[in-house]
Protein backbone atom coordinates (compact mmCIF):
# COMPACT_ATOMS: atom_id res chain seq x y z
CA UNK A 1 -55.43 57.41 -64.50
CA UNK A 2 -52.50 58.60 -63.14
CA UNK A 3 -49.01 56.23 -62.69
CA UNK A 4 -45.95 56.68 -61.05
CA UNK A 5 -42.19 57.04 -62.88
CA UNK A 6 -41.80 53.62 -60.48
CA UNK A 7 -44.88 51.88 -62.05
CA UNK A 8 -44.06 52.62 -65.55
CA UNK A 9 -40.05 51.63 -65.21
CA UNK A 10 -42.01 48.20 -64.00
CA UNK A 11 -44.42 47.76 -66.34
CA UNK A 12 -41.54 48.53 -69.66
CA UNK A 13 -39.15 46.00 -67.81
CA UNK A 14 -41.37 43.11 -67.13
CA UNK A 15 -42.74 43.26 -70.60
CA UNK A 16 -39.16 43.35 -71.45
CA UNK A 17 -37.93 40.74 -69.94
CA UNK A 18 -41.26 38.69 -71.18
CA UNK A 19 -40.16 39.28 -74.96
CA UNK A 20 -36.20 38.16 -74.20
CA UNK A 21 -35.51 35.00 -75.70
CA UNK A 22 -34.25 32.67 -72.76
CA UNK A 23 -31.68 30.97 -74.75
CA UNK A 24 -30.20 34.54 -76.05
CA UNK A 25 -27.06 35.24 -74.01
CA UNK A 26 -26.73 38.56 -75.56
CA UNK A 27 -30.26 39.45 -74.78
CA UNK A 28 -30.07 38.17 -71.28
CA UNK A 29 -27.10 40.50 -70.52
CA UNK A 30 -28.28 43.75 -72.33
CA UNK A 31 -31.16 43.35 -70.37
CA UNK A 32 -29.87 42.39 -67.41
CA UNK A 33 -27.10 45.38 -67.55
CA UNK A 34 -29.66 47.67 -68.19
CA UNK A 35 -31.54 46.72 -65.07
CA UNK A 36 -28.93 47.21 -63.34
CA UNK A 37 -27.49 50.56 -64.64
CA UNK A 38 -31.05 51.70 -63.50
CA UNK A 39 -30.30 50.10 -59.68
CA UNK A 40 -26.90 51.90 -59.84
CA UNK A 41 -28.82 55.34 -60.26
CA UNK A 42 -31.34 54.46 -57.78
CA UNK A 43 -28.96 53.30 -54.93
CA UNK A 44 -26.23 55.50 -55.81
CA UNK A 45 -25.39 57.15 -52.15
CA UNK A 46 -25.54 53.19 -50.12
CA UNK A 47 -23.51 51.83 -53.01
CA UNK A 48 -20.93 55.25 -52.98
CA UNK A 49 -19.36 53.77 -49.34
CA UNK A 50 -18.57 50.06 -50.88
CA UNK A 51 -16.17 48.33 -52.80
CA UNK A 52 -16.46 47.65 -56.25
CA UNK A 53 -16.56 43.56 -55.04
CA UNK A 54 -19.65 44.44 -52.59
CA UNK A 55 -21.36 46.74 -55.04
CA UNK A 56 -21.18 44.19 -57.54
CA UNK A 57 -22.83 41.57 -54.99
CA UNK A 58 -25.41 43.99 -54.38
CA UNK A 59 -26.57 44.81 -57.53
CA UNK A 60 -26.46 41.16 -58.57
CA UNK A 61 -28.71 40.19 -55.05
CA UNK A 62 -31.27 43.54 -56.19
CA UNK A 63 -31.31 42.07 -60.22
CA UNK A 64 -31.72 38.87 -59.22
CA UNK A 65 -35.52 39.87 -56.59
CA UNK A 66 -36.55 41.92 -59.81
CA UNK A 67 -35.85 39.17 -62.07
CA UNK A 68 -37.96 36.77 -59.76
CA UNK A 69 -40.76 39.28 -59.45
CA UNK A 70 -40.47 39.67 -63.34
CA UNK A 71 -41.19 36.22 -63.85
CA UNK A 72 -44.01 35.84 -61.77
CA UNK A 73 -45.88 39.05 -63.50
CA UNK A 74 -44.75 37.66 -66.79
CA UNK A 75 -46.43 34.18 -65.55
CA UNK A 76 -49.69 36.09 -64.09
CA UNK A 77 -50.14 38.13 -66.91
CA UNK A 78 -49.56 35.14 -69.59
């Protein structure tokens, strides 16, 4: 069985953000800066030409898909 980098980042972050306690601030945001430390790396050369406001909108917009596709795996997978 082989798996991609992709497909493993995916699997370790929605089983991540299954096991964060909702009502944790300080887990939500570890998390959630984490996430999007790894979106930084992976969008590095489009995010290079914006301002810090727009980059910060974009990351926020890209965190905020993930965190919906999180939820539904975490939902599908009980």
């Amino acid at each position: 069985l082989k798996i991609t980098q992709k497909q493993v980042q995916t699997c370790y972050e929605t089983r991540k953000f299954a096991l964060v306690d909702p009502s944790d601030e300080a887990q939500l945001k570890k998390f959630r800066l984490e996430v999007k430390k790894r979106l930084f790396r992976l969008h590095t050369e489009e995010l290079d030409g914006m301002g810090a406001d727009r980059r910060k909108a974009f990351l926020e917009a890209e965190y905020q898909k993930l965190e919906e596709h999180y939820r539904q795996m975490a939902i599908k997978n009980g």
